[in-house]
PDB file of N, CA and C in Angstrom:
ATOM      1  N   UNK A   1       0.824  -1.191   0.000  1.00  0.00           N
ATOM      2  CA  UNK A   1       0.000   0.000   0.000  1.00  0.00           C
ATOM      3  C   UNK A   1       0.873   1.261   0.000  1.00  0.00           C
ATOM      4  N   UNK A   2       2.121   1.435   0.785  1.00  0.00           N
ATOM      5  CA  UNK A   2       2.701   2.084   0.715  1.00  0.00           C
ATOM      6  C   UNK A   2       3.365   2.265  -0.604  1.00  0.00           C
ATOM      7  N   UNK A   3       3.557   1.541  -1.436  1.00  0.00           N
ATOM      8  CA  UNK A   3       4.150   2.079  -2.889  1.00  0.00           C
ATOM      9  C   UNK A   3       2.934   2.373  -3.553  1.00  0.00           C
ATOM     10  N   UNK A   4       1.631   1.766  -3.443  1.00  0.00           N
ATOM     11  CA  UNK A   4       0.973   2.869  -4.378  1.00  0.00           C
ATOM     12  C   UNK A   4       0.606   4.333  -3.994  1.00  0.00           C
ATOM     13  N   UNK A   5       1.441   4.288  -2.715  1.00  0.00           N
ATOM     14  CA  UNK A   5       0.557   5.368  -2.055  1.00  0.00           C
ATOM     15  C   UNK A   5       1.314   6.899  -2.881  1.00  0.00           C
ATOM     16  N   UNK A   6       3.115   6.235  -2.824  1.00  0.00           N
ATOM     17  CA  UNK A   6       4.422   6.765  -3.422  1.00  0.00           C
ATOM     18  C   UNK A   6       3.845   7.452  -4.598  1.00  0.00           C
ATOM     19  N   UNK A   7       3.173   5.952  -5.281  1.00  0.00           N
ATOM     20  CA  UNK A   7       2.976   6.281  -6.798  1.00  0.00           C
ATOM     21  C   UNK A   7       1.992   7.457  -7.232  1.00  0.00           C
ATOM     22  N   UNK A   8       0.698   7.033  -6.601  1.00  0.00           N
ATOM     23  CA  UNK A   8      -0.490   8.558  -6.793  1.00  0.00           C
ATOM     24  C   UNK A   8       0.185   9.582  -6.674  1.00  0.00           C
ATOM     25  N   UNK A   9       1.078   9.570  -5.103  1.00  0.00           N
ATOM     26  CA  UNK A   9       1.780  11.488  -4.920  1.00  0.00           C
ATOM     27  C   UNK A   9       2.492  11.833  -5.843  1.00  0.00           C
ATOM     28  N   UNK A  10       3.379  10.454  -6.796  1.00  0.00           N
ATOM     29  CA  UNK A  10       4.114  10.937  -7.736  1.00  0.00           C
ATOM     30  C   UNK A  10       3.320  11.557  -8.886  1.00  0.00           C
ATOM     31  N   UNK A  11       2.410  10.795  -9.310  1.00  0.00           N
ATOM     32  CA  UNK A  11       1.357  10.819 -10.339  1.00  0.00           C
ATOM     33  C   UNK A  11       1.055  12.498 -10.053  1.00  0.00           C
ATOM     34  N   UNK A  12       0.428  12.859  -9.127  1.00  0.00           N
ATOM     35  CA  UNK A  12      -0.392  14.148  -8.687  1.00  0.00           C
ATOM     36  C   UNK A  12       0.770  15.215  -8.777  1.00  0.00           C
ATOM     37  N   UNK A  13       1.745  14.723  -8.464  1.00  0.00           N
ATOM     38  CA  UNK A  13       3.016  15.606  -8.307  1.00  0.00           C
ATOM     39  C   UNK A  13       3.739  16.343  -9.642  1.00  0.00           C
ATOM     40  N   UNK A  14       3.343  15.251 -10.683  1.00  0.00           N
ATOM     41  CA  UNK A  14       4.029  15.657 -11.866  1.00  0.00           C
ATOM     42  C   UNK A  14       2.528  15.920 -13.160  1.00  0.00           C
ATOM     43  N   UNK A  15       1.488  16.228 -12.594  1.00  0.00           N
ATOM     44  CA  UNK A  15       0.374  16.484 -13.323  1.00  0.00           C
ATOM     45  C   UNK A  15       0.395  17.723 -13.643  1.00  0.00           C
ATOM     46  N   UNK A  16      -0.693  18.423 -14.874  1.00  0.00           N
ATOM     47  CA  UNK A  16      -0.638  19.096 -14.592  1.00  0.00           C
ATOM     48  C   UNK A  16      -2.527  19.583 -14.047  1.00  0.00           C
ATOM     49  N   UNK A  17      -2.450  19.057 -12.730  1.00  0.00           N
ATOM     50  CA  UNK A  17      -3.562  19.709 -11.888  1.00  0.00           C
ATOM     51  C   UNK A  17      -3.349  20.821 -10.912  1.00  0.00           C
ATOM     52  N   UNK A  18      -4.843  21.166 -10.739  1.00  0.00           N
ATOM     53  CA  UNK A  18      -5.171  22.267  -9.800  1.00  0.00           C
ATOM     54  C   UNK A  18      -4.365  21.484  -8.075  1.00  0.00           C
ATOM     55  N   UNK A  19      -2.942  22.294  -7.798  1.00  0.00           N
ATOM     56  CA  UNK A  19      -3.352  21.604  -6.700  1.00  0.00           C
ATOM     57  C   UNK A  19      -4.076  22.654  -5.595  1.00  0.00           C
ATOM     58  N   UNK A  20      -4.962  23.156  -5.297  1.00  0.00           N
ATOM     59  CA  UNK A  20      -6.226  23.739  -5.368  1.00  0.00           C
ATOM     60  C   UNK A  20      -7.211  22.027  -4.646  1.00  0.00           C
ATOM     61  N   UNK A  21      -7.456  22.295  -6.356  1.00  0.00           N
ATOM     62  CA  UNK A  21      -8.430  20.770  -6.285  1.00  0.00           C
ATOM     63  C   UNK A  21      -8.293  19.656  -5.865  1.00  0.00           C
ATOM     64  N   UNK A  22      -6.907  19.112  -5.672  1.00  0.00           N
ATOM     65  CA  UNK A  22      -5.807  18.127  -5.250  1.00  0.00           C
ATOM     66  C   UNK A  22      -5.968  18.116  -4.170  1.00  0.00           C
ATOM     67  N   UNK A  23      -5.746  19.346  -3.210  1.00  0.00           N
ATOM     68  CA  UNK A  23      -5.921  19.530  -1.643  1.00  0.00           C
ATOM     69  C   UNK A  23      -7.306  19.106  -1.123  1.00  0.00           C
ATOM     70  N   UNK A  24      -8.341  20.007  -1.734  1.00  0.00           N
ATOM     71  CA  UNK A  24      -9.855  20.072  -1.192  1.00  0.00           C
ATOM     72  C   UNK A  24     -10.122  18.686  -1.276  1.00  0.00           C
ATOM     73  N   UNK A  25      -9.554  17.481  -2.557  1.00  0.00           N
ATOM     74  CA  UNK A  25     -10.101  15.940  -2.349  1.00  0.00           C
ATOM     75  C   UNK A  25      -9.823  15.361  -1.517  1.00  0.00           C
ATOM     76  N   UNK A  26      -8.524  15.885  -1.004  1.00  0.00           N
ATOM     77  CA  UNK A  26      -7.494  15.138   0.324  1.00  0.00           C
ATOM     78  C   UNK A  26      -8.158  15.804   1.359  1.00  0.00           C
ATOM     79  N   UNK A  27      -8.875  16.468   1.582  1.00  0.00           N
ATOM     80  CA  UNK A  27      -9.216  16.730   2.686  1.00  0.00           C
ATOM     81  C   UNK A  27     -11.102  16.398   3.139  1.00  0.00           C
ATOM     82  N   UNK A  28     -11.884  15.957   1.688  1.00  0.00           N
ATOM     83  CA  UNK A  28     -12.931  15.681   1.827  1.00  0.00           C
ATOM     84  C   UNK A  28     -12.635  13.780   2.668  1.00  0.00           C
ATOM     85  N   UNK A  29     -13.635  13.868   3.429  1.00  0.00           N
ATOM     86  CA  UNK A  29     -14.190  12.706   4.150  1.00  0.00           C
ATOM     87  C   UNK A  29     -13.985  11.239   2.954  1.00  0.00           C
ATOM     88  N   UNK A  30     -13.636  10.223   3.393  1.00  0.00           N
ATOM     89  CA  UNK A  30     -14.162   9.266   2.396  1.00  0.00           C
ATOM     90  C   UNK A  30     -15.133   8.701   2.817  1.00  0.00           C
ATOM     91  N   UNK A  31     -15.747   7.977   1.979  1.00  0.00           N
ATOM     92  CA  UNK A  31     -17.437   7.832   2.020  1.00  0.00           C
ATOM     93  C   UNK A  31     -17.616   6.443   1.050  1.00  0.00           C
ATOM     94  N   UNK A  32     -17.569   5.421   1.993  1.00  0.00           N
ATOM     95  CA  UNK A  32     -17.575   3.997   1.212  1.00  0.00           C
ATOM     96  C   UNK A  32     -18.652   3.723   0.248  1.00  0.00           C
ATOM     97  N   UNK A  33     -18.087   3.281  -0.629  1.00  0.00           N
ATOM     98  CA  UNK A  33     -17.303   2.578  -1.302  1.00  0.00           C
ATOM     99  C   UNK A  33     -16.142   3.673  -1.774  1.00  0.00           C
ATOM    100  N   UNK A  34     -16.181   5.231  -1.867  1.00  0.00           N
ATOM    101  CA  UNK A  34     -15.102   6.014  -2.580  1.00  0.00           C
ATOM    102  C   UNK A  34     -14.427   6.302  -1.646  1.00  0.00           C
ATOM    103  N   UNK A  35     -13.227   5.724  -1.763  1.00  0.00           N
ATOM    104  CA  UNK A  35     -11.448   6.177  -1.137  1.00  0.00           C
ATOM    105  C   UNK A  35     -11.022   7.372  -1.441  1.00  0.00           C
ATOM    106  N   UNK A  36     -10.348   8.044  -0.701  1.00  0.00           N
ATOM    107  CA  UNK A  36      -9.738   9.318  -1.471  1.00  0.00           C
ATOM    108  C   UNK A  36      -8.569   9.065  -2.670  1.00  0.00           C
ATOM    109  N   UNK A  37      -8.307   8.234  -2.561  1.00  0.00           N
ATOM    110  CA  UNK A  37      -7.427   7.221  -2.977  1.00  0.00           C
ATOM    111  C   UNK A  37      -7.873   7.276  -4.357  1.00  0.00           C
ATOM    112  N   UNK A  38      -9.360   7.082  -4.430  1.00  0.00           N
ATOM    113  CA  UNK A  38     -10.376   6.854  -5.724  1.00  0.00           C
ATOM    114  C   UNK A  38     -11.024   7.849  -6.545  1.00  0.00           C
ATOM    115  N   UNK A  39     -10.545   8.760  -5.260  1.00  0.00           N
ATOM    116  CA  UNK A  39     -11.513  10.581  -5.934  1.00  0.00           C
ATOM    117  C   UNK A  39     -10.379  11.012  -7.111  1.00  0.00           C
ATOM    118  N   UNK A  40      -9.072  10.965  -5.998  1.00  0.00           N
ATOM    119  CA  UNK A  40      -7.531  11.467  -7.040  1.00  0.00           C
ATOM    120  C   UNK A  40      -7.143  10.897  -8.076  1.00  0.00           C
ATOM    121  N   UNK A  41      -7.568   9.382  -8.468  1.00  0.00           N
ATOM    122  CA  UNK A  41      -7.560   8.636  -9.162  1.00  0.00           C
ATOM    123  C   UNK A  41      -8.463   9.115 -10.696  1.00  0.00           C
ATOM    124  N   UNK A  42      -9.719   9.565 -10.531  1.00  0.00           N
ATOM    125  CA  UNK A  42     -10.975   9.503 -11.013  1.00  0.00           C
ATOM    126  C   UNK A  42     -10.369  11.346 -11.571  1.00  0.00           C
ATOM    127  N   UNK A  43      -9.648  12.439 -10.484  1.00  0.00           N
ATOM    128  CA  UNK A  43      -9.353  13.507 -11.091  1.00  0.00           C
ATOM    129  C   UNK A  43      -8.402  13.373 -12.078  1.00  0.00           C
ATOM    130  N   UNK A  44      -7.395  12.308 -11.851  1.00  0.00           N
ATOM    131  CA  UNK A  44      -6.271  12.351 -12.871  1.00  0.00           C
ATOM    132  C   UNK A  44      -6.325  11.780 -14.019  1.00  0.00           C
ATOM    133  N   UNK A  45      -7.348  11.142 -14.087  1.00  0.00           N
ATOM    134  CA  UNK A  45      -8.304  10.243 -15.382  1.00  0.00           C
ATOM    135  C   UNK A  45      -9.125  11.651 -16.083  1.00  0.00           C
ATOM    136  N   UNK A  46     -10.182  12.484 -15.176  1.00  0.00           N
ATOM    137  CA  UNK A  46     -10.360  13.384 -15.903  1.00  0.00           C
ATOM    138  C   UNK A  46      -9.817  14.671 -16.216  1.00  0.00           C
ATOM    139  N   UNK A  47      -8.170  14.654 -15.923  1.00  0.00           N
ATOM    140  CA  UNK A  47      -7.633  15.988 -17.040  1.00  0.00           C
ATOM    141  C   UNK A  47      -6.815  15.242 -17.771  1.00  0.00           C
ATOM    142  N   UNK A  48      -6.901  14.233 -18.305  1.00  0.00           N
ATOM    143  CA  UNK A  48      -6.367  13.658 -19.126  1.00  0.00           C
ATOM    144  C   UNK A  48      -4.458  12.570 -18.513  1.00  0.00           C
ATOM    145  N   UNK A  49      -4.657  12.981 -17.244  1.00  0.00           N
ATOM    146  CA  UNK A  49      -3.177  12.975 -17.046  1.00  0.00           C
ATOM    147  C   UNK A  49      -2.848  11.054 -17.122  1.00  0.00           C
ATOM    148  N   UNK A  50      -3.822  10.086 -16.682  1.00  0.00           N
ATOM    149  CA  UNK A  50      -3.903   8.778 -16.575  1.00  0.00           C
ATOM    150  C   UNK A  50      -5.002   8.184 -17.875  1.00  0.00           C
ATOM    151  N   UNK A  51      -4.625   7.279 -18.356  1.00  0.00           N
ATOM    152  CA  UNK A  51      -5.705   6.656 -19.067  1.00  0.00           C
ATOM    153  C   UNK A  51      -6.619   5.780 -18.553  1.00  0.00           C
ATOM    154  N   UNK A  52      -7.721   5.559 -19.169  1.00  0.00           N
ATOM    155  CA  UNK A  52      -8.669   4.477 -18.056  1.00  0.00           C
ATOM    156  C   UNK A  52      -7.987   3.263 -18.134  1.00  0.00           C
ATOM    157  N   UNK A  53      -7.171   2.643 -18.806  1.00  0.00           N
ATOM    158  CA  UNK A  53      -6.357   1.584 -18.244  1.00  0.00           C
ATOM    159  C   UNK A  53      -5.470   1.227 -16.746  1.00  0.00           C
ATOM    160  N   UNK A  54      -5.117   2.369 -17.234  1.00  0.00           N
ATOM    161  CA  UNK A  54      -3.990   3.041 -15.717  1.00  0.00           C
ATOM    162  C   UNK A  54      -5.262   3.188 -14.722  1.00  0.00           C
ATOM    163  N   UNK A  55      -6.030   4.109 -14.909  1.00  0.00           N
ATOM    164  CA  UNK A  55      -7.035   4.082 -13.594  1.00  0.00           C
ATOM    165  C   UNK A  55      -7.804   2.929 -13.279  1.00  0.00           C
ATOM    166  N   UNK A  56      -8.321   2.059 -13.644  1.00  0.00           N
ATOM    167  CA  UNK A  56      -8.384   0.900 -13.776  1.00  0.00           C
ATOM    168  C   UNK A  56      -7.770   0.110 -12.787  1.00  0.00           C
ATOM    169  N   UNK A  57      -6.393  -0.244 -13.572  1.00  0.00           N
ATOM    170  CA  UNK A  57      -5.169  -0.810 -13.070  1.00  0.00           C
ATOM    171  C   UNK A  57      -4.799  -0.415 -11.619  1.00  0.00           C
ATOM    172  N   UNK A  58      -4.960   1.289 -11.232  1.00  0.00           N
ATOM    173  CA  UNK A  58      -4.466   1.491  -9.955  1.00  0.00           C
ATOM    174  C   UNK A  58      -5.530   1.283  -8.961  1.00  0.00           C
ATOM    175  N   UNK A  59      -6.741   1.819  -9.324  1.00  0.00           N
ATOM    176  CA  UNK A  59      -7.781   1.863  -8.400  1.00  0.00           C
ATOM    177  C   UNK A  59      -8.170   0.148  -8.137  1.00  0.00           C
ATOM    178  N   UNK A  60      -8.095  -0.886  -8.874  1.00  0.00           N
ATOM    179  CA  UNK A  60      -8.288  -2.472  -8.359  1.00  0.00           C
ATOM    180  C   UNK A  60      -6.950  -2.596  -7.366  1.00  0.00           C
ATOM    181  N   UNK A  61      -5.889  -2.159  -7.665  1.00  0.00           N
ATOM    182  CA  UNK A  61      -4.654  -2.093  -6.818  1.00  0.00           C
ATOM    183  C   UNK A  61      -5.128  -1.434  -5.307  1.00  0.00           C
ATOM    184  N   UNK A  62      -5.528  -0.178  -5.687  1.00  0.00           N
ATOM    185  CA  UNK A  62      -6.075  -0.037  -4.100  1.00  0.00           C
ATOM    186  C   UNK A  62      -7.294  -0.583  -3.565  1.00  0.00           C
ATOM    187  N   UNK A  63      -8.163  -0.771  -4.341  1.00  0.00           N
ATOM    188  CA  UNK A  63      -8.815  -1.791  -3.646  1.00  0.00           C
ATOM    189  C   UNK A  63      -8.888  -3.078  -2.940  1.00  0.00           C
ATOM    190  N   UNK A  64      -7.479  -3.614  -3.763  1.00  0.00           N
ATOM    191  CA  UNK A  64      -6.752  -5.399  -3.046  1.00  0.00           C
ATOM    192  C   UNK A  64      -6.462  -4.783  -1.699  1.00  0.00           C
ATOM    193  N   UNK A  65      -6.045  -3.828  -0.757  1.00  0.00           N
ATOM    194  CA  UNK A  65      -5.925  -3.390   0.366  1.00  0.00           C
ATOM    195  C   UNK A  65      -6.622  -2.937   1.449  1.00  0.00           C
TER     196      UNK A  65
END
């Protein structure tokens, strides 16, 4: 868990997002079934920065945890 955790901050880190918007998800509540884990996931899918393969791929990854 800890390396995907590496990987999202890297992901978010080298995007080019609001981190603005980045913050306010990290700081909203999670609310099962959605992880925050899953919100940042779902933002970096929609500015283009991940493909739905990759989101896909990471979000079943955090879910095995």
């Amino acid at each position: 868990m800890k390396e995907l955790r590496k990987k999202l901050d890297y992901l978010l880190k080298n995007s080019n997002g609001d981190d603005e918007v980045i913050e306010a998800i990290r700081k909203e509540p999670a609310i099962a079934p959605f992880s925050t884990e899953g919100h940042l996931l779902a933002y970096l899918l929609s500015i283009g920065e991940i493909s739905y393969d990759e989101y896909t791929a990471l979000n079943y990854e955090f879910y095995k945890y």
